[in-house]
Protein backbone atom coordinates (compact mmCIF):
# COMPACT_ATOMS: atom_id res chain seq x y z
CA UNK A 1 0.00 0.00 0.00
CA UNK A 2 1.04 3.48 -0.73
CA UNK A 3 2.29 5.68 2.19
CA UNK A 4 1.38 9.06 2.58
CA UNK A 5 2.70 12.30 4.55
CA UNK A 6 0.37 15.04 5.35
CA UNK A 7 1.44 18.08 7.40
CA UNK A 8 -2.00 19.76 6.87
CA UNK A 9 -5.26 18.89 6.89
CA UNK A 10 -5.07 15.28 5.62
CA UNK A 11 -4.71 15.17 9.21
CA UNK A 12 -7.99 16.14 10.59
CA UNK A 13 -10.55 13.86 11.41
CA UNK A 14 -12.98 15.77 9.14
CA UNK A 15 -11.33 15.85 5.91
CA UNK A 16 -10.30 12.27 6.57
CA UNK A 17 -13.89 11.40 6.17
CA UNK A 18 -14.79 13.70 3.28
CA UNK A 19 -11.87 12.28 1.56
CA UNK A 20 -11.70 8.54 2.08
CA UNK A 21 -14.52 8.15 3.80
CA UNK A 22 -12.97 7.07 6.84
CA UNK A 23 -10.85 7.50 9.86
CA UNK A 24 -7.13 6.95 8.49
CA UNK A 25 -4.56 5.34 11.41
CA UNK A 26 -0.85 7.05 11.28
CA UNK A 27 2.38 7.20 13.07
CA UNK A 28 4.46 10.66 13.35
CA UNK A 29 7.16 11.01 11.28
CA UNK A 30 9.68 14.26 9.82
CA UNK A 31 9.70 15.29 6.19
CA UNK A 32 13.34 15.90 5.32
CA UNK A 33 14.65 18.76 3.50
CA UNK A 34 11.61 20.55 3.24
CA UNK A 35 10.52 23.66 5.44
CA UNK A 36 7.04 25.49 6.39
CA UNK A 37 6.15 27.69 3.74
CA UNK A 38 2.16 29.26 3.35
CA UNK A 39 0.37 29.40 0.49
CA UNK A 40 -2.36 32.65 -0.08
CA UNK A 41 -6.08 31.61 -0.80
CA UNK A 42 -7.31 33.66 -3.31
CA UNK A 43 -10.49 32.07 -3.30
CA UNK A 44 -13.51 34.49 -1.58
CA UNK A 45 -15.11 31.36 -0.99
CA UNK A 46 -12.72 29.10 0.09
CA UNK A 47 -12.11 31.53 3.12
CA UNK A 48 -15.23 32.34 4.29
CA UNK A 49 -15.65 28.40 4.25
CA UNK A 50 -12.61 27.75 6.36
CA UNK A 51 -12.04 30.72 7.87
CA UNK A 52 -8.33 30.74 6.67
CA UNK A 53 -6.49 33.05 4.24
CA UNK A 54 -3.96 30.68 3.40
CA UNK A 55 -2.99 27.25 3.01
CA UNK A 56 0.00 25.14 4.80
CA UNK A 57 2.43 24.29 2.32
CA UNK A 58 6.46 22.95 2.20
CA UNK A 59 9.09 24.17 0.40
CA UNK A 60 12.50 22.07 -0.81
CA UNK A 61 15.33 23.58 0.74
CA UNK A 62 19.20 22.69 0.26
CA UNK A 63 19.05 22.69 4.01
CA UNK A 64 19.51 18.51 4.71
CA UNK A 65 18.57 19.58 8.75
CA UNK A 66 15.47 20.86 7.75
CA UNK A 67 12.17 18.88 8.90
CA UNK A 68 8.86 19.23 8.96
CA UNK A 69 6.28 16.58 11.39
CA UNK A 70 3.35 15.58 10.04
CA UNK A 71 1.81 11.95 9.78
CA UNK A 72 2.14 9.42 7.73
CA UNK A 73 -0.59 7.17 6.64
CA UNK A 74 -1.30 3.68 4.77
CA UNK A 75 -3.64 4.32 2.00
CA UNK A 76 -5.32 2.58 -1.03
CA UNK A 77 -4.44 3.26 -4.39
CA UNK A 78 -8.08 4.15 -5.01
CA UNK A 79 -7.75 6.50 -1.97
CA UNK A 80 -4.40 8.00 -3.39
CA UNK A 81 -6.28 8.97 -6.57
CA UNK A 82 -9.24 10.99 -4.54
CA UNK A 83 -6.86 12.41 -2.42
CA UNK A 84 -5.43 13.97 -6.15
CA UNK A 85 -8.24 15.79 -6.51
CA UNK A 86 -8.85 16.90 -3.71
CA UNK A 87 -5.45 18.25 -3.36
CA UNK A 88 -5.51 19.22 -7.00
CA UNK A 89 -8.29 21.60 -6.39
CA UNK A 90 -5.86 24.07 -4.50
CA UNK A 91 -3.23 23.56 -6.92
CA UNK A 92 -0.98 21.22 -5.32
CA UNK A 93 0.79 18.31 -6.73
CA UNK A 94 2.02 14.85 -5.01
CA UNK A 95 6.06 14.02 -5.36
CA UNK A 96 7.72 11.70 -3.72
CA UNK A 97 9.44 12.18 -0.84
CA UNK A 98 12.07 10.43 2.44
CA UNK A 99 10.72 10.34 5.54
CA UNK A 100 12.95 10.80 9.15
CA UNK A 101 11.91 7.24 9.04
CA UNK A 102 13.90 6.35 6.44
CA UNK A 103 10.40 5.15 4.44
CA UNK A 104 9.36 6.93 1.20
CA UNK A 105 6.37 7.79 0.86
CA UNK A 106 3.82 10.59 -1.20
CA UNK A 107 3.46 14.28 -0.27
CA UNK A 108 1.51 17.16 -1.98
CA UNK A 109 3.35 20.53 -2.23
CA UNK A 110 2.43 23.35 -3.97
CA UNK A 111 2.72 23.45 -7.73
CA UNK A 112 3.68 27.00 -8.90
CA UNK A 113 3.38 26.41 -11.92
CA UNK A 114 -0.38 25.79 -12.05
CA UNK A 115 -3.31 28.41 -12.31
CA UNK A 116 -4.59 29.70 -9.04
């Protein structure tokens, strides 16, 4: 099964079950390489909704210290493949990625190069 690293909202209980319909189980890990970085929401909608003006994001830094926690989930390939679109709606893309655990699994970072 496909391993995946959220350090957002994949994390909540909520979008858990709007996404896969169902509780996911995970263990903390670190994202290496990668720092905190916040992406603007330029949708009116989209923050009224959630009451945020941006989303979390991660950047790829030269910086081999740098780490961000999350989780890090077992998922379906089915469930990969919702959680694409759902991710894809806010323009962010999934690449693959080593964990502090020394596993490699999927994480969605902003794609810049995609409309907002």
């Amino acid at each position: 099964m496909p391993l995946l690293f959220s350090y957002g909202t994949l994390q909540q209980d909520d979008v858990q079950l709007l996404t896969f319909g169902r509780r996911l189980n995970g263990h903390t890990d670190e994202l290496l390489g990668f720092e905190h970085a916040l992406v603007t929401i330029d949708d009116p909608q989209v923050v009224a909704a959630t009451g945020k003006t941006h989303h979390a994001n991660v950047t790829f830094t030269t910086n081999e210290g740098s780490r961000v926690p999350g989780t890090v989930f077992e998922v379906t390939d089915g469930e990969l493949a919702r959680v694409d679109k759902y991710e894809a709606a806010f323009s962010y893309r999934r690449v693959a990625a080593t964990l502090a655990s020394g596993r490699q699994a999927w994480v969605y970072v902003y794609d810049r190069g995609s409309p907002s």
